[in-house]
N, C-alpha and C. Protein backbone atom coordinates (compact mmCIF):
# COMPACT_ATOMS: atom_id res chain seq x y z
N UNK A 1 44.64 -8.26 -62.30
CA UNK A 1 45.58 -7.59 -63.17
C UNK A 1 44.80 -6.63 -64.06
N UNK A 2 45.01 -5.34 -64.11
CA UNK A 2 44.17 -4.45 -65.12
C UNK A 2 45.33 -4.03 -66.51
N UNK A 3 44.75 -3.71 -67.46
CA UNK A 3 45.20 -4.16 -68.65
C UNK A 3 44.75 -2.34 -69.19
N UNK A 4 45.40 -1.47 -69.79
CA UNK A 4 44.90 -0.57 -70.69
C UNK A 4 44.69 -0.84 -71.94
N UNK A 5 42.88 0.07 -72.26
CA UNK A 5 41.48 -1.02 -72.92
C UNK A 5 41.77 0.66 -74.01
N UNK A 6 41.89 0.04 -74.93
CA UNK A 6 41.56 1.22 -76.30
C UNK A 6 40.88 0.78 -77.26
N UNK A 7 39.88 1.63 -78.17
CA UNK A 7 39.31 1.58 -78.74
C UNK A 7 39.71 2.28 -79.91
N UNK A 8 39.90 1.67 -80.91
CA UNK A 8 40.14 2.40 -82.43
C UNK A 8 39.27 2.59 -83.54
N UNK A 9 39.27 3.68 -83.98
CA UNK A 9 38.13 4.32 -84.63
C UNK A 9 36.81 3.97 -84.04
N UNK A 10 36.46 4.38 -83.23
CA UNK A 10 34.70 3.82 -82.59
C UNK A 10 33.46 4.55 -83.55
N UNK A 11 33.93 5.08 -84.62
CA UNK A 11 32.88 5.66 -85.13
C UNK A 11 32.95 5.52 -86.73
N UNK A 12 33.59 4.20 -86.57
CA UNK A 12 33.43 3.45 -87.96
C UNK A 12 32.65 2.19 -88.19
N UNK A 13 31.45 2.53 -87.41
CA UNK A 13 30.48 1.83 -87.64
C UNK A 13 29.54 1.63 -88.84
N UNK A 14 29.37 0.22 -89.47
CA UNK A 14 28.04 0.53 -90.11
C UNK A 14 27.09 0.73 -90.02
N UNK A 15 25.95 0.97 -90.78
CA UNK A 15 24.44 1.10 -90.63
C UNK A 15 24.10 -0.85 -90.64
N UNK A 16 24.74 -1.03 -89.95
CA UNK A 16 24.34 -2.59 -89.28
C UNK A 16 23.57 -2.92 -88.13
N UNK A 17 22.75 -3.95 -88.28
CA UNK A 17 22.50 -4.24 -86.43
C UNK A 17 22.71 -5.45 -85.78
N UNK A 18 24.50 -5.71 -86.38
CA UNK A 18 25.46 -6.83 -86.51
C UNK A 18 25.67 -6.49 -85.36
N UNK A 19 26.77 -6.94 -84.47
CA UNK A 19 27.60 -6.67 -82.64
C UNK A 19 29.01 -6.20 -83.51
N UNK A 20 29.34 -5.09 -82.55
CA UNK A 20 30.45 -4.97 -83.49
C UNK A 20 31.72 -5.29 -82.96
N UNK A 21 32.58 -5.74 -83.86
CA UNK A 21 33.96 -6.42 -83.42
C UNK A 21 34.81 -6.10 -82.85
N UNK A 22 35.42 -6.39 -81.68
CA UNK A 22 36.21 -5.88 -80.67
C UNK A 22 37.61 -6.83 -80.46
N UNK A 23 38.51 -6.49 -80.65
CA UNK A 23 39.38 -7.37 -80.16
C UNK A 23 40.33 -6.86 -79.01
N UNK A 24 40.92 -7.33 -78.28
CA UNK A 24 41.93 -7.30 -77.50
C UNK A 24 43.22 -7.65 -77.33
N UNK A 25 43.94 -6.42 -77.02
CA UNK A 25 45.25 -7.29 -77.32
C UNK A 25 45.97 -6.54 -76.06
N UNK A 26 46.26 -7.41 -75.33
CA UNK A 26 47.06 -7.29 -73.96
C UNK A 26 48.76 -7.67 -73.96
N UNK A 27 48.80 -6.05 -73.26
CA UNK A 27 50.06 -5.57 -73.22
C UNK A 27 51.04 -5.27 -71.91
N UNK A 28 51.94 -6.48 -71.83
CA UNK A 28 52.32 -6.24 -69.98
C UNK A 28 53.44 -5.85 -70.03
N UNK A 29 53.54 -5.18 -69.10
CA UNK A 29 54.94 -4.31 -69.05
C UNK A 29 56.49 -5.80 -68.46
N UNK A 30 57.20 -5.41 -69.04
CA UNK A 30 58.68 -6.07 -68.91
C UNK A 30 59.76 -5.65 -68.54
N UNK A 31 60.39 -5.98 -67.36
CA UNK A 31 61.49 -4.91 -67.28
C UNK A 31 62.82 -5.85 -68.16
N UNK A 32 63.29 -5.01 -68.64
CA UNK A 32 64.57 -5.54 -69.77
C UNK A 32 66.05 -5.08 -69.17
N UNK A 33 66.98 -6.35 -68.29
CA UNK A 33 67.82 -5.43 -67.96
C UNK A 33 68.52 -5.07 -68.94
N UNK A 34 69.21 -4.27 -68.96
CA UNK A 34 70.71 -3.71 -69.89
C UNK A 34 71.87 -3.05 -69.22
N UNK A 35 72.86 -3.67 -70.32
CA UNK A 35 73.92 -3.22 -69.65
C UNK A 35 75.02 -2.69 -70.89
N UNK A 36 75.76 -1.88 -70.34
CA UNK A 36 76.64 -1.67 -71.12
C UNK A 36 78.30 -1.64 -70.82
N UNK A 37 78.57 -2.15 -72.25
CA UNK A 37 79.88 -2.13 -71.82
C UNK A 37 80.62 -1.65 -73.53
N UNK A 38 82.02 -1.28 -72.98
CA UNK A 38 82.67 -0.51 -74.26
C UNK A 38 84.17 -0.73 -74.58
N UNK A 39 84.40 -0.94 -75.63
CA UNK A 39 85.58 -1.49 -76.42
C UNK A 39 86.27 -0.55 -77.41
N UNK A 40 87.33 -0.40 -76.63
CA UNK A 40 88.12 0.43 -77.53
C UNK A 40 88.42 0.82 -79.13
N UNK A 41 87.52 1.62 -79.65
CA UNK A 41 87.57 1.32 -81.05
C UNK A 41 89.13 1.46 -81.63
N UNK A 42 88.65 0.07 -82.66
CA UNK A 42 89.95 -0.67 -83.85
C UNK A 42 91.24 -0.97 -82.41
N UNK A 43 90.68 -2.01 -81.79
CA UNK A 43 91.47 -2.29 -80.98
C UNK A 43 91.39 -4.08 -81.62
N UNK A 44 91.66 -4.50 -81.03
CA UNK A 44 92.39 -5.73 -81.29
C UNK A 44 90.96 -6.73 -80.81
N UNK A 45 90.56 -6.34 -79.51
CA UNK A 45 89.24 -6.60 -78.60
C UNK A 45 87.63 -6.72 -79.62
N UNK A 46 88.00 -5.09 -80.48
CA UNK A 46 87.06 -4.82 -81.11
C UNK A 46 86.80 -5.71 -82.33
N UNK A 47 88.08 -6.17 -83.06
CA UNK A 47 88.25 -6.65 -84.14
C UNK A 47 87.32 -8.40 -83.76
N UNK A 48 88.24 -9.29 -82.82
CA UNK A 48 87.50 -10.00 -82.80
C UNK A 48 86.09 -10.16 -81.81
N UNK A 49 85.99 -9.36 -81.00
CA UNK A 49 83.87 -9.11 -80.74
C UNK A 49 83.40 -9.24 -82.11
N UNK A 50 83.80 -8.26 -82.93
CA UNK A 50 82.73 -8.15 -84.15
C UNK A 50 83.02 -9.29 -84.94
N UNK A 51 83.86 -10.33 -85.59
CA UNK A 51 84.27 -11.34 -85.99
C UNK A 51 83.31 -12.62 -85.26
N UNK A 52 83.48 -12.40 -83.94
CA UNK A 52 82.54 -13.43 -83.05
C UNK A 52 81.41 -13.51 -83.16
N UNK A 53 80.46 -11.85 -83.27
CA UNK A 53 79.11 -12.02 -83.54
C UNK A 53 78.66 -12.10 -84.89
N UNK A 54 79.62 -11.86 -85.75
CA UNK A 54 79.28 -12.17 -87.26
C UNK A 54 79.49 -13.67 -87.43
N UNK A 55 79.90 -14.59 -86.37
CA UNK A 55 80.25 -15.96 -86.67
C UNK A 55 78.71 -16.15 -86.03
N UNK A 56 78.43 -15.91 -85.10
CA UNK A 56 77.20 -16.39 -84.00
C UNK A 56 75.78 -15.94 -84.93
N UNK A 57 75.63 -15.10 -85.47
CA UNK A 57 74.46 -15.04 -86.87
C UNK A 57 74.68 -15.64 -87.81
N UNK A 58 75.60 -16.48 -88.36
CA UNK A 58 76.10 -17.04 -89.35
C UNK A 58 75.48 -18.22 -88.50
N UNK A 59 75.58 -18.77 -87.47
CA UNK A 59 74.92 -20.00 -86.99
C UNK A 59 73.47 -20.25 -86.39
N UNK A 60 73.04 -19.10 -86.32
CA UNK A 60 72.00 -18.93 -85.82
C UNK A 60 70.65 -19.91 -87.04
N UNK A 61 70.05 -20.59 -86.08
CA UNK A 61 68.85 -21.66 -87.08
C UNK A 61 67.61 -20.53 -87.00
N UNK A 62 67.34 -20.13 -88.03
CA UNK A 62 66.15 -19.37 -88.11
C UNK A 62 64.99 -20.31 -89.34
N UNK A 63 65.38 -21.83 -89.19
CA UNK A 63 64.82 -22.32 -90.48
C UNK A 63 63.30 -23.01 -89.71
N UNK A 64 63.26 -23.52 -88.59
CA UNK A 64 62.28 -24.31 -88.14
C UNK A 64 61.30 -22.99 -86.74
N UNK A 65 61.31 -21.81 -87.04
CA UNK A 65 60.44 -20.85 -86.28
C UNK A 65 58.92 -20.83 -86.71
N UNK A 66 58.37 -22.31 -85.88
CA UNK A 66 56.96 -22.28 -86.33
C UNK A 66 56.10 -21.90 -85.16
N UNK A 67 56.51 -21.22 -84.01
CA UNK A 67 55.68 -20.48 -83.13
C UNK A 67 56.69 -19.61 -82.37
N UNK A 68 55.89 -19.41 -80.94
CA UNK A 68 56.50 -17.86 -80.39
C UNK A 68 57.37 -18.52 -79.64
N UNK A 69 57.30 -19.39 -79.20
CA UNK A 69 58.01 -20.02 -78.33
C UNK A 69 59.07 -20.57 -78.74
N UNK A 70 59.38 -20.87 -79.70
CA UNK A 70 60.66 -21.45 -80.60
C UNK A 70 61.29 -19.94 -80.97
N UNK A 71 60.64 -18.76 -80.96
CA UNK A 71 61.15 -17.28 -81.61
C UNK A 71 61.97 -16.95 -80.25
N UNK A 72 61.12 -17.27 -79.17
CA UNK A 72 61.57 -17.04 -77.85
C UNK A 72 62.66 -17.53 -77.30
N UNK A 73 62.40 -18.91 -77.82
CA UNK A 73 64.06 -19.30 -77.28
C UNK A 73 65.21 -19.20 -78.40
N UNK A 74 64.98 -18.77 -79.44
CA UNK A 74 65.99 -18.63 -80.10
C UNK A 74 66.89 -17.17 -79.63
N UNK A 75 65.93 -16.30 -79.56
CA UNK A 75 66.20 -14.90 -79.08
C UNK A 75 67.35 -14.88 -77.78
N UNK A 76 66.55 -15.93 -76.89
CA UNK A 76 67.24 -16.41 -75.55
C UNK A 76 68.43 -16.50 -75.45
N UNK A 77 68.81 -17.42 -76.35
CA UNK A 77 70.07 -17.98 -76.93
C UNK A 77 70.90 -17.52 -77.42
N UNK A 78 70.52 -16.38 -78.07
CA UNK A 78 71.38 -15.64 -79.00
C UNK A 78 71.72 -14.23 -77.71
N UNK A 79 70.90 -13.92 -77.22
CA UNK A 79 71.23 -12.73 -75.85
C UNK A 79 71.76 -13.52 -74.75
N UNK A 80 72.31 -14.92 -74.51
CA UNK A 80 72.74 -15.39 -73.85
C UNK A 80 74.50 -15.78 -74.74
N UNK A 81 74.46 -15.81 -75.87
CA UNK A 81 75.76 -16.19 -76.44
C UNK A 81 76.31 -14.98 -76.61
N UNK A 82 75.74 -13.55 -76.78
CA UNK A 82 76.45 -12.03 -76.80
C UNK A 82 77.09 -11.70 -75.46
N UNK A 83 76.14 -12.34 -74.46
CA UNK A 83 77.00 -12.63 -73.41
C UNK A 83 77.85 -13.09 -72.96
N UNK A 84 78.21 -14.07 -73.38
CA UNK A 84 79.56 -14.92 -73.30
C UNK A 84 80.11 -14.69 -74.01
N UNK A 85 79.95 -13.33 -75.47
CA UNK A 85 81.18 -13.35 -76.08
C UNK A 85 81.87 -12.08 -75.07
C-alpha cells in the first residue's frame, strides 16, 4: 500500500545534532456513497423530516465518546437512523 509522504517546513531546523522529528500521518482514500433525495418545501413531508431529525439529535448520547471507535459508531447510527427517517 503506498501512502503520500510530506514534509512540513524542512528547513526549520535547529543548529542541533539531535535526529529530527518526523511524524506520519496516513491518509486512505474512502469512497462515501451519497444520495439524494428532495422534499417539497413547507410541505407537510418537510415539516415532519425536520421534526424527526431534531427529535433524533435530541437523543443522540454524545456523553460516554472516549475513543474513535465509540465516535464511529455513533456516527454509524445516526447516518443509519437519517435513513430510516
Amino acid at each position: 500500500m503506498q501512502f503520500n509522504n510530506h514534509i512540513i517546513c524542512p528547513d526549520w531546523r535547529l543548529s542541533s545534532d539531535h535526529a529530527l522529528l518526523t511524524v506520519k500521518i496516513s491518509i486512505l482514500e474512502e469512497h462515501i456513497q451519497t444520495r439524494k433525495q428532495t422534499i417539497v418545501k413547507n410541505s407537510e413531508e418537510e415539516i415532519k423530516f425536520i421534526a424527526d431529525i431534531i427529535e433524533l439529535v435530541k437523543r443522540l448520547n454524545t456523553n460516554h465518546i472516549s475513543s474513535k471507535e465509540d465516535l464511529e459508531n455513533i456516527v454509524q447510527e445516526f447516518a443509519h437512523s437519517i435513513d430510516d427517517i
